[in-house]
Protein backbone atom coordinates (compact mmCIF):
# COMPACT_ATOMS: atom_id res chain seq x y z
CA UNK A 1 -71.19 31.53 -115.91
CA UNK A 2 -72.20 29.75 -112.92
CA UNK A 3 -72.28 26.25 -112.34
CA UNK A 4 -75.41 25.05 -112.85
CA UNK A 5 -76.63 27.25 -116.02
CA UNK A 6 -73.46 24.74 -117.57
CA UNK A 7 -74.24 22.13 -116.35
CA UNK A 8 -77.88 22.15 -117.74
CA UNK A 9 -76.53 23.47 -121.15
CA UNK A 10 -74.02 20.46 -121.27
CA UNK A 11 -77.08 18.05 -119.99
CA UNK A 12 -79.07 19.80 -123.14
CA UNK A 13 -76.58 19.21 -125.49
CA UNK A 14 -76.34 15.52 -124.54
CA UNK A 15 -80.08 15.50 -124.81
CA UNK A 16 -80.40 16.68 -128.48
CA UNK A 17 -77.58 14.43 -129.49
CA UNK A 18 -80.21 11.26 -128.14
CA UNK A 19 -83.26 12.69 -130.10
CA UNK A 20 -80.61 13.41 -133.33
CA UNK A 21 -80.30 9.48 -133.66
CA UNK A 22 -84.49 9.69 -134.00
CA UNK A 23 -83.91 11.58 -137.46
CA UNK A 24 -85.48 10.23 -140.09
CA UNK A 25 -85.28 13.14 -142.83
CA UNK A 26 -84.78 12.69 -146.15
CA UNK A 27 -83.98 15.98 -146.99
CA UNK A 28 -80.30 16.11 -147.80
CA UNK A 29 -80.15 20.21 -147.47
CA UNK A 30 -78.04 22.08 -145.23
CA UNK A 31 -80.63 24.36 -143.50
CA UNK A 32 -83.17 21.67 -143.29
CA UNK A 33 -81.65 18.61 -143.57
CA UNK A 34 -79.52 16.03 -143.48
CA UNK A 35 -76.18 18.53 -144.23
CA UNK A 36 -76.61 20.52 -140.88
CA UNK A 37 -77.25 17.01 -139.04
CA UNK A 38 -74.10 16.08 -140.10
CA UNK A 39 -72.07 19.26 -139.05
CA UNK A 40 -73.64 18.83 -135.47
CA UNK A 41 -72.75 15.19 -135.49
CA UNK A 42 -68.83 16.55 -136.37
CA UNK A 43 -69.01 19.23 -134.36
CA UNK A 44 -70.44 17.03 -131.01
CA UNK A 45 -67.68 14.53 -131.30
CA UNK A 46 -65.08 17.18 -130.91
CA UNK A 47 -67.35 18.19 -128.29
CA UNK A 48 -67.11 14.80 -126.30
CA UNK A 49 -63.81 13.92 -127.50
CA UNK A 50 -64.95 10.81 -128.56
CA UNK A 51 -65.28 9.23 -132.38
CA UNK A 52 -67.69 7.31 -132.25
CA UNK A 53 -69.81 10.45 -133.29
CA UNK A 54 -67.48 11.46 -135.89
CA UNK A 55 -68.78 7.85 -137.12
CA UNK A 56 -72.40 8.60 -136.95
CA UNK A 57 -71.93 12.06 -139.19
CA UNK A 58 -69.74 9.95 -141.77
CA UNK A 59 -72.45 7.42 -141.95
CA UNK A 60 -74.39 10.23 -142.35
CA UNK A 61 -72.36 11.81 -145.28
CA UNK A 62 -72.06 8.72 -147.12
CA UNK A 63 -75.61 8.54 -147.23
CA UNK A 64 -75.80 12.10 -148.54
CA UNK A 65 -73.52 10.73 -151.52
CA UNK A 66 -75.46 8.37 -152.61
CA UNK A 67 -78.96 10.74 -152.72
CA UNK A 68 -76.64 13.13 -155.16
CA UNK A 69 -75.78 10.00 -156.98
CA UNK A 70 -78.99 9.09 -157.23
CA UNK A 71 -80.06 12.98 -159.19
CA UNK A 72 -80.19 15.46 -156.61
CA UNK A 73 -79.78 18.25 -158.35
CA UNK A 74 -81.31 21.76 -157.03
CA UNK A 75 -78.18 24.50 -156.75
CA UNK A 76 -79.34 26.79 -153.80
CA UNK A 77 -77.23 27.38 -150.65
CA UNK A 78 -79.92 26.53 -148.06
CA UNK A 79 -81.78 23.77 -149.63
CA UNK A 80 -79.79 22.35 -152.31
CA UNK A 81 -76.00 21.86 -153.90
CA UNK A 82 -73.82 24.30 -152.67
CA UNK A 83 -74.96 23.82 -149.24
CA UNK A 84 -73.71 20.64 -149.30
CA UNK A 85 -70.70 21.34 -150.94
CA UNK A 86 -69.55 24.47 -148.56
CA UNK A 87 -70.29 21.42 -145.67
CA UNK A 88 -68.01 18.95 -147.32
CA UNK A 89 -65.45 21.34 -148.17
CA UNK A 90 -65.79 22.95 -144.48
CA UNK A 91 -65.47 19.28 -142.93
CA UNK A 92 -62.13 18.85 -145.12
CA UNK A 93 -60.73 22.79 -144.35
CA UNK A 94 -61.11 21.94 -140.53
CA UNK A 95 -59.64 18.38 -140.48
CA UNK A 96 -63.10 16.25 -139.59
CA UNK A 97 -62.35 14.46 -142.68
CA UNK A 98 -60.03 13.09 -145.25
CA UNK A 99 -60.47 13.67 -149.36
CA UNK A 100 -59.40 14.31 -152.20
CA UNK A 101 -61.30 17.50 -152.07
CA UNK A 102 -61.19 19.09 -155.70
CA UNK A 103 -61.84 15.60 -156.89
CA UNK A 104 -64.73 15.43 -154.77
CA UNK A 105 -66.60 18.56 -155.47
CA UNK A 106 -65.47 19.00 -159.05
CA UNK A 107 -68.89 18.18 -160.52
CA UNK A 108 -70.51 20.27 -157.88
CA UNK A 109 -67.92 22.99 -159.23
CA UNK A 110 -68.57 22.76 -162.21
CA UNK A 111 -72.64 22.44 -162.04
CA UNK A 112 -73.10 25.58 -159.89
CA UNK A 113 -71.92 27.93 -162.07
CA UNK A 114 -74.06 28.76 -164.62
CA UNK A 115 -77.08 28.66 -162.21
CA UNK A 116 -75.20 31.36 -160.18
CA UNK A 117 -74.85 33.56 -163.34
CA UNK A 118 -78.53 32.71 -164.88
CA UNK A 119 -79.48 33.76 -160.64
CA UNK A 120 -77.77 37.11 -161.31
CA UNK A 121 -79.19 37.47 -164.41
CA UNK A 122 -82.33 36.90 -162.89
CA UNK A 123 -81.89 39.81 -160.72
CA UNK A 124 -82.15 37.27 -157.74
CA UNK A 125 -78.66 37.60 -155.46
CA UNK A 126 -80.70 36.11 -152.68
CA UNK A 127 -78.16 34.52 -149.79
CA UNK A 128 -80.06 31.51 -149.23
CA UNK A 129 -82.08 30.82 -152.16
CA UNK A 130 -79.97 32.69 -154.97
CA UNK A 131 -76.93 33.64 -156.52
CA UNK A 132 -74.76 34.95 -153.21
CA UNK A 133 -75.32 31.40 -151.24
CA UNK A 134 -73.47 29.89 -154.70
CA UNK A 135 -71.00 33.18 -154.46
CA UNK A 136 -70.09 31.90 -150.50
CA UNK A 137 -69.56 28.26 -151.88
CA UNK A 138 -67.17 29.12 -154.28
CA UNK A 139 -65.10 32.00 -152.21
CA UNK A 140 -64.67 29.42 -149.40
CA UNK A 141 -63.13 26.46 -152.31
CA UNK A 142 -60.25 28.96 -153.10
CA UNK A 143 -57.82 28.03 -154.20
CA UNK A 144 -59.79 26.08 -156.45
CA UNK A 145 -58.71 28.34 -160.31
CA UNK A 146 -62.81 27.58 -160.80
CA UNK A 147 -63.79 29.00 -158.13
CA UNK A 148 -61.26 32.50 -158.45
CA UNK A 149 -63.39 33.07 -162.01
CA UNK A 150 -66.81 32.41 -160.07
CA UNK A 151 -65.88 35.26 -157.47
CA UNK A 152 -64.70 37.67 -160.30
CA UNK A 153 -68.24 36.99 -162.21
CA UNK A 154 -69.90 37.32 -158.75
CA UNK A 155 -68.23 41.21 -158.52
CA UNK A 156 -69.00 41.77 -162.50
CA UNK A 157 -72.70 40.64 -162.13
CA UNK A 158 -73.10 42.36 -158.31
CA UNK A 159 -71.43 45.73 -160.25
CA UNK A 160 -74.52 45.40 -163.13
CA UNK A 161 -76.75 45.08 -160.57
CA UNK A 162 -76.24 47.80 -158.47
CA UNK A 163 -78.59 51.13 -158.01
CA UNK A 164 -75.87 54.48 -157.13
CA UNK A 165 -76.89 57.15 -155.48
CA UNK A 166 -73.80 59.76 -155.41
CA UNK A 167 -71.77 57.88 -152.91
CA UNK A 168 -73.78 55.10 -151.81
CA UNK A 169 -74.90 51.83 -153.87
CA UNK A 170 -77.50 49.47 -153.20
CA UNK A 171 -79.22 46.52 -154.72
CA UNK A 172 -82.97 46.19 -155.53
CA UNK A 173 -85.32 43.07 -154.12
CA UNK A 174 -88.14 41.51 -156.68
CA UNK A 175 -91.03 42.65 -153.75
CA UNK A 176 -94.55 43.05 -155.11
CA UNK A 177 -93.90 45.34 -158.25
CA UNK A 178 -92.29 47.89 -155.37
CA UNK A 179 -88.84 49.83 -154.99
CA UNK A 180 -87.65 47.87 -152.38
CA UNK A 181 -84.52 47.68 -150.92
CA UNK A 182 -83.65 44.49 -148.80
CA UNK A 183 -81.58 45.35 -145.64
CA UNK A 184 -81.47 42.00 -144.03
CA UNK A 185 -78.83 39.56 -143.17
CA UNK A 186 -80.68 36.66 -144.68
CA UNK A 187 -81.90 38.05 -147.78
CA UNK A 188 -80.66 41.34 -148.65
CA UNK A 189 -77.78 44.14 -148.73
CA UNK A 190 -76.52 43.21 -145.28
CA UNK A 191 -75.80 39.87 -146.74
CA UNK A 192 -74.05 41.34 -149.93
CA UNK A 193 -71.65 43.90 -147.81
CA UNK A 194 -70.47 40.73 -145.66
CA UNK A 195 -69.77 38.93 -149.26
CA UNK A 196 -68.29 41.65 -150.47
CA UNK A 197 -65.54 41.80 -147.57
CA UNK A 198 -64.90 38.35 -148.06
CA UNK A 199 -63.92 39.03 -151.36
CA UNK A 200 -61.83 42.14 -150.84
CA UNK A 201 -60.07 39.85 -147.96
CA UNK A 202 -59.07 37.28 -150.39
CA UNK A 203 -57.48 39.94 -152.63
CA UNK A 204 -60.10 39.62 -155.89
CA UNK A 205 -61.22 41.69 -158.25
CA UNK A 206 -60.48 44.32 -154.98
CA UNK A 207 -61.00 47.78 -157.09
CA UNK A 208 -64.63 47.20 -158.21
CA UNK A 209 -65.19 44.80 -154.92
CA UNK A 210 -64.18 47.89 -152.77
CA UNK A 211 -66.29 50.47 -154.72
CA UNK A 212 -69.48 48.67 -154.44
CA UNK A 213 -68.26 47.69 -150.74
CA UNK A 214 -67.73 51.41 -149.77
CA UNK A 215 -70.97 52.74 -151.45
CA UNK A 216 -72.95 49.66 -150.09
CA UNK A 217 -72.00 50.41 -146.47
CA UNK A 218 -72.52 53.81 -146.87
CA UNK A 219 -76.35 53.09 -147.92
CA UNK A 220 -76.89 50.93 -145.14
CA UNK A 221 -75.28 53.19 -142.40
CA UNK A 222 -77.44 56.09 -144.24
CA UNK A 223 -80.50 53.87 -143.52
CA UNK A 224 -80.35 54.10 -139.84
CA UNK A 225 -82.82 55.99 -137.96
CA UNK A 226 -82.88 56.59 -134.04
CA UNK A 227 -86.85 57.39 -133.95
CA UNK A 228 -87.90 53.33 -134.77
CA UNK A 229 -86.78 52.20 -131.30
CA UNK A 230 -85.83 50.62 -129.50
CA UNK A 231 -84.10 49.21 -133.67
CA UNK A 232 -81.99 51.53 -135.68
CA UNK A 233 -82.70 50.01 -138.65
CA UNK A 234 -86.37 49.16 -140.99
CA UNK A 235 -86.88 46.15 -142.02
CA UNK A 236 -86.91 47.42 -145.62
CA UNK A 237 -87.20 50.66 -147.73
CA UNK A 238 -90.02 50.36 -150.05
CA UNK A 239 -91.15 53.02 -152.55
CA UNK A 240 -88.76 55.43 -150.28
CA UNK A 241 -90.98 54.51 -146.86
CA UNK A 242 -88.95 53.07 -144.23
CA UNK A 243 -91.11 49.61 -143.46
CA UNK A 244 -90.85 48.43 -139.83
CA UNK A 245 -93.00 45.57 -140.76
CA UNK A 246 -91.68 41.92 -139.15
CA UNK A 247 -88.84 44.32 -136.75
CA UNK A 248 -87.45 41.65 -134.31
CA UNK A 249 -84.43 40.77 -132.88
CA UNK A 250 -82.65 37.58 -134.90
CA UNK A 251 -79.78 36.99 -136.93
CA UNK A 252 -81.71 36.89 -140.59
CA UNK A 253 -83.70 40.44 -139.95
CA UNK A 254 -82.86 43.97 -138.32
CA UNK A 255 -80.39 45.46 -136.55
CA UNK A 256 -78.44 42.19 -135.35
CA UNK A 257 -77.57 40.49 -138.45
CA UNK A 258 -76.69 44.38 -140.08
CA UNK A 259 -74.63 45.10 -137.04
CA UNK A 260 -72.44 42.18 -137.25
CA UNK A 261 -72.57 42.58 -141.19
CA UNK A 262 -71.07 46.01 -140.87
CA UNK A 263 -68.43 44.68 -138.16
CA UNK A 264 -67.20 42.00 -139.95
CA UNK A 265 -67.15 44.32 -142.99
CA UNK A 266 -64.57 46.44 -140.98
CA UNK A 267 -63.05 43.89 -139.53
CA UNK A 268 -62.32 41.93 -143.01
CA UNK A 269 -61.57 45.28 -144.28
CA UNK A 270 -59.06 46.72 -141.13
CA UNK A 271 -61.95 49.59 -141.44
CA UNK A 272 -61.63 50.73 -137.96
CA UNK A 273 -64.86 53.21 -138.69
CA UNK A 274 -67.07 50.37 -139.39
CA UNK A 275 -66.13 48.26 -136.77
CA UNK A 276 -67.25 51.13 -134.35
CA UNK A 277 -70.25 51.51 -136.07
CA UNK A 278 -71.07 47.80 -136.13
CA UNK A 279 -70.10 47.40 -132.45
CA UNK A 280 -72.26 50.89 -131.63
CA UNK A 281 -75.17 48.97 -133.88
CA UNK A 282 -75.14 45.83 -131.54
CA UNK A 283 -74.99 47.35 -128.19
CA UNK A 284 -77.40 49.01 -129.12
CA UNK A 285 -79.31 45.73 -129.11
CA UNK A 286 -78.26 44.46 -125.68
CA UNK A 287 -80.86 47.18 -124.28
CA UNK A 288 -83.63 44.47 -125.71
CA UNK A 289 -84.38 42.31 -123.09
CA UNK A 290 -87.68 41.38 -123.17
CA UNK A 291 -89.30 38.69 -125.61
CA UNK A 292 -92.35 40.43 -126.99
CA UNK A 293 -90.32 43.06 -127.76
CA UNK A 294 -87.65 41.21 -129.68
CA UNK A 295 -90.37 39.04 -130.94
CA UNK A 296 -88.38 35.64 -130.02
CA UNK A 297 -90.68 32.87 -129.98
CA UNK A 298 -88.52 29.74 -130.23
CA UNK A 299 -85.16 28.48 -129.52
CA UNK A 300 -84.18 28.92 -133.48
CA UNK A 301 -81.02 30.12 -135.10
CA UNK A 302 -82.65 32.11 -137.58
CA UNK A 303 -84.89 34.55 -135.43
CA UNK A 304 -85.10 32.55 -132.03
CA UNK A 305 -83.06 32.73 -128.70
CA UNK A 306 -80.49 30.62 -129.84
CA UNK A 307 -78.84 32.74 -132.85
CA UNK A 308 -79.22 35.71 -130.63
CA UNK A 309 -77.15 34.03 -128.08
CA UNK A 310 -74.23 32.68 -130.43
CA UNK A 311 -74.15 36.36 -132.52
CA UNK A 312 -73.34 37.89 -128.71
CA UNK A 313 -71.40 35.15 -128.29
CA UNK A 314 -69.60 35.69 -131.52
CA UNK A 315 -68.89 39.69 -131.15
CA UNK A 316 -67.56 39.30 -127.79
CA UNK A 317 -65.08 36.93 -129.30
CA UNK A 318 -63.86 39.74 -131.79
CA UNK A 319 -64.36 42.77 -128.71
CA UNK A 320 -63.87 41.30 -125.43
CA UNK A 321 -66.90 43.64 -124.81
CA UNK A 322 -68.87 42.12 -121.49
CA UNK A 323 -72.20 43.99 -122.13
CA UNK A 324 -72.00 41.50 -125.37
CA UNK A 325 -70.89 38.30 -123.00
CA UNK A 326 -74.28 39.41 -120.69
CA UNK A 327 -76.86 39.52 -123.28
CA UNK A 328 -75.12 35.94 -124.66
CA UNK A 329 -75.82 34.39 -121.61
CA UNK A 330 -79.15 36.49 -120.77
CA UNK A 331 -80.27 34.43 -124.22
CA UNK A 332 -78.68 31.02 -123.36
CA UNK A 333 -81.02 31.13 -120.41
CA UNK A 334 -83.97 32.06 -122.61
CA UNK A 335 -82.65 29.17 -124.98
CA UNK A 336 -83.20 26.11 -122.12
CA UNK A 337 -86.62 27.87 -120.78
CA UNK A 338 -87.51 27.44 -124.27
CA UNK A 339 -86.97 23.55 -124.33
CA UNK A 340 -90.31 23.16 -122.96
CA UNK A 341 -92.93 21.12 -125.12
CA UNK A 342 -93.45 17.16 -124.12
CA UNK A 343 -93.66 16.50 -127.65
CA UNK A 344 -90.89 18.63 -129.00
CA UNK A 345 -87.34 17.24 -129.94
CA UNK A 346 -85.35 18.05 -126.58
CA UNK A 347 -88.21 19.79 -125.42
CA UNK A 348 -87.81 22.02 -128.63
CA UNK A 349 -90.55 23.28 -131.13
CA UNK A 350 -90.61 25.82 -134.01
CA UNK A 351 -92.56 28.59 -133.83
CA UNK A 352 -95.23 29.26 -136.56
CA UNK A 353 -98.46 30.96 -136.63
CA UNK A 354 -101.46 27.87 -136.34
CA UNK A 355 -102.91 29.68 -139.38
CA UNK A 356 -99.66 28.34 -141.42
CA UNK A 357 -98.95 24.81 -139.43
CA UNK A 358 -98.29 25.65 -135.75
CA UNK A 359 -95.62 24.49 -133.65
CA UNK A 360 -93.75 21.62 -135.17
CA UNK A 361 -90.59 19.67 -134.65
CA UNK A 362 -87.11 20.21 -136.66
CA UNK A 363 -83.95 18.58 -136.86
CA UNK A 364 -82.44 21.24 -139.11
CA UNK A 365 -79.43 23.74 -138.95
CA UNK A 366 -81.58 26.94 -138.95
CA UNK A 367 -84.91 26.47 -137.32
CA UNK A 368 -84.27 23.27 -135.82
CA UNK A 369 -82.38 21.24 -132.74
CA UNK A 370 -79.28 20.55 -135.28
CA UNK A 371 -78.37 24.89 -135.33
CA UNK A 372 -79.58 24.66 -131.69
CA UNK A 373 -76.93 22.43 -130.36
CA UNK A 374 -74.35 23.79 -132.37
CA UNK A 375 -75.12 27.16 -130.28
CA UNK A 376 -75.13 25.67 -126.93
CA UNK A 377 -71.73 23.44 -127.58
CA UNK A 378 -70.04 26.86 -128.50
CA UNK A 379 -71.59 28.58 -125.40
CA UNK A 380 -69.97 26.16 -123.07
CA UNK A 381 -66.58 24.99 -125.14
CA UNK A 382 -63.58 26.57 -126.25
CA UNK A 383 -64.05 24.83 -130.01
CA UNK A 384 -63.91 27.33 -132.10
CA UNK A 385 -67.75 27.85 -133.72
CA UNK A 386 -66.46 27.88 -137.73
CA UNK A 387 -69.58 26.74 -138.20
CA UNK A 388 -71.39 30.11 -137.92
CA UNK A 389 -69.37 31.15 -141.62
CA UNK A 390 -73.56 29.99 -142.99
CA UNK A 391 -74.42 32.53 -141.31
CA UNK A 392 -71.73 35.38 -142.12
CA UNK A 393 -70.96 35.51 -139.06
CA UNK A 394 -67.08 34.67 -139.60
C-alpha cells in the first residue's frame, strides 16, 4: 500500500471519529444505533492507543443500560436485545471491559429464549431480524449451561425446518406465497451454513448439526450456475426459477457473502473441499471491477465499497491469496472517493432510491460511518477485526 492511500485512510478514520461525537441517536441497536457506535468507539481507542476513547464508548454503554432499564425490550439481532448483548459480551471476550459477565446478561439470557423458539416456530430463522441472530448470541456466551440448551434447540428447530432433497437440504423463506429459497448471507441459507459450522466447531449437537451442514452446502454449491455472469450464484430460487433480481456485489447478497459462507464453513469444519470451493467462489469476484456492474453505490458495509473491501481483506487473512489483497485495496480506494457529499457525515451518505428517502446520513454499524470506520481501521492496522463475527465473517 503506498504511502499516501494510508495516510488518507488514517486522516479518514480520524475524521469519522470527529463527526461520531455529533451523534445524537437514540436508537440503542447494534446495526443502527447506539451498539455499533460503541464498538467503533472501543475499537478506535485501540486504534490510537489512547483511553480516552475507551471512555467515550463506556459513557456510551452506560447510557445503553439505562434505555434497557428503562423497557427496551425488542429481541432481534440487528435492531434489538441480542445485538446488544453479543456487543457486551464481545467487549468482555476481547478485554475492552471488565464484568461480571453472566451476571450481566443473565436477564438478556434468559428473555431471548423463548422468542428464538416462538421465531422458529414461526418459520422465520432470519439472521438479522429472526431466530439465527438470537442462535449467534447465544453460541458466542458459551460456556454459559443456558446458552449450550439454546444451541441444541437451535439444531432441533433448524432440523424441523428443513426441505431434503436426496442429499442436499435447504430451508424455505416466507416470500409472497412463493417456493423460495433464500441464498443470501444476510437473510438466508448462506447465513444458516456459517451457523451451522459454528456449532459443529464448538462440538454440539455435531451428528444432526453435520447432516443438515453437509446437505445444506451441498444445495448451495448445487445452486451455482456459470451462465449468470459475471455471479455464480441467483439471488434466490423461486418456484424452481433461478431469480437474478437485486445481483450485486456486497456482503448481505450474492456470490460474496456465499463465498466466504462456504469458506468459513470449511474452514470451521477442516473441509478442505469447501474451502476450495469458497476461495474458487470469491476470486471469482475479484474479476468485478467496475461499480455499475457490482451495483456499489455507497461506502456501506452491507452492500457498499466498504464491506467489499474488509471481506477481501478478511479472506486474504485466512489465504495469503494477493489477487484477494488487490481487490481489498482496489475497494478501499473506491471507499474514500466515496466520502464525497458536503453534507454527509465524513463526506459519507447512504444510498437509497429518492422514491424511498434519498441519500441520507448514518452513524450505524451496517449502512453507516460507525461499520465504515471499523473497515478502514482494519485496512490500515494490525488489530485484529473480531468485529466482523456480525457479519459471519469469523
Amino acid at each position: 500500500m503506498k504511502n499516501d492511500l494510508k495516510d488518507q485512510i488514517e486522516e479518514k478514520i480520524d475524521e469519522i471519529a470527529l463527526y461520531m461525537e455529533k451523534s445524537n441517536s437514540e436508537l440503542p441497536s447494534l446495526v443502527e444505533g447506539r451498539t455499533g457506535e460503541i464498538l467503533f468507539w472501543f475499537y478506535y481507542a485501540k486504534y490510537k492507543d489512547d483511553n480516552k476513547y475507551a471512555e467515550k464508548g463506556m459513557e456510551l454503554l452506560l447510557d445503553l443500560f439505562e434505555k434497557i432499564e428503562k423497557g427496551f425490550t425488542y429481541p432481534a439481532f440487528a435492531g434489538g436485545l441480542a445485538g446488544i448483548g453479543w456487543a457486551i459480551n464481545h467487549l468482555y471476550k476481547y478485554e475492552f471491559i471488565e464484568a461480571d459477565i453472566d451476571n450481566v446478561l443473565k436477564s438478556i439470557d434468559e428473555y431471548l429464549y423463548p422468542f428464538m423458539m416462538e421465531s422458529f416456530k414461526e418459520g422465520n430463522y432470519d439472521y438479522l431480524h429472526g431466530a439465527l441472530g438470537l442462535s449467534l448470541y447465544y453460541i458466542d456466551r458459551l460456556p454459559n449451561p443456558d446458552a449450550k440448551v439454546a444451541i441444541e434447540k437451535t439444531v432441533e428447530e433448524l432440523n424441523k425446518l428443513a426441505i431434503r432433497f436426496d442429499n442436499e437440504i435447504a430451508w424455505r423463506e416466507k416470500y409472497k406465497d412463493k417456493i423460495s429459497y433464500n441464498l443470501s448471507m444476510s437473510h438466508g441459507i448462506a447465513s444458516i451454513i456459517t451457523i451451522l459450522s459454528f456449532i459443529v466447531d464448538k462440538k454440539i449437537s455435531v451428528e444432526i448439526a453435520s447432516d443438515l451442514l453437509n446437505g445444506a452446502v451441498n444445495f448451495l454449491l448445487g445452486s451455482m450456475k456459470n451462465n449468470i455472469e459475471p455471479y455464480y450464484f441467483p439471488s434466490r430460487i423461486v418456484d424452481g426459477t433461478y431469480s437474478t433480481k437485486g445481483h450485486r456485489l456486497s456482503w448481505c447478497y450474492n456470490d460474496l457473502g456465499i463465498g466466504m459462507a462456504v469458506y468459513l464453513s470449511g474452514l470451521k469444519t477442516n473441509n478442505t473441499a469447501w474451502k476450495n470451493a469458497g476461495e474458487e467462489i470469491l476470486l471469482n469476484t475479484t474479476k468485478i471491477k467496475e461499480t455499475n456492474i457490482a451495483r456499489t453505490k455507497d461506502a456501506s458495509l452491507c452492500h457498499g465499497s466498504a464491506g467489499n473491501s474488509h471481506i477481501y481483506n478478511r479472506i486474504f487473512q485466512y489465504t495469503q491469496n494477493d489477487r484477494f489483497l488487490e481487490s481489498s485495496e482496489m475497494w478501499i480506494k473506491k471507499t474514500i472517493e466515496y466520502a464525497r457529499y458536503n453534507d454527509g457525515l465524513a463526506g459519507y451518505k447512504v444510498y437509497s432510491p429518492e422514491s424511498y428517502k434519498g441519500m441520507y446520513n448514518d452513524f450505524g454499524f451496517l449502512e453507516g460511518i460507525s461499520g465504515i470506520g471499523l473497515a478502514l481501521i482494519s485496512f490500515v492496522s494490525d488489530i485484529v477485526p473480531d468485529w466482523d463475527r456480525i457479519l459471519l465473517l469469523s
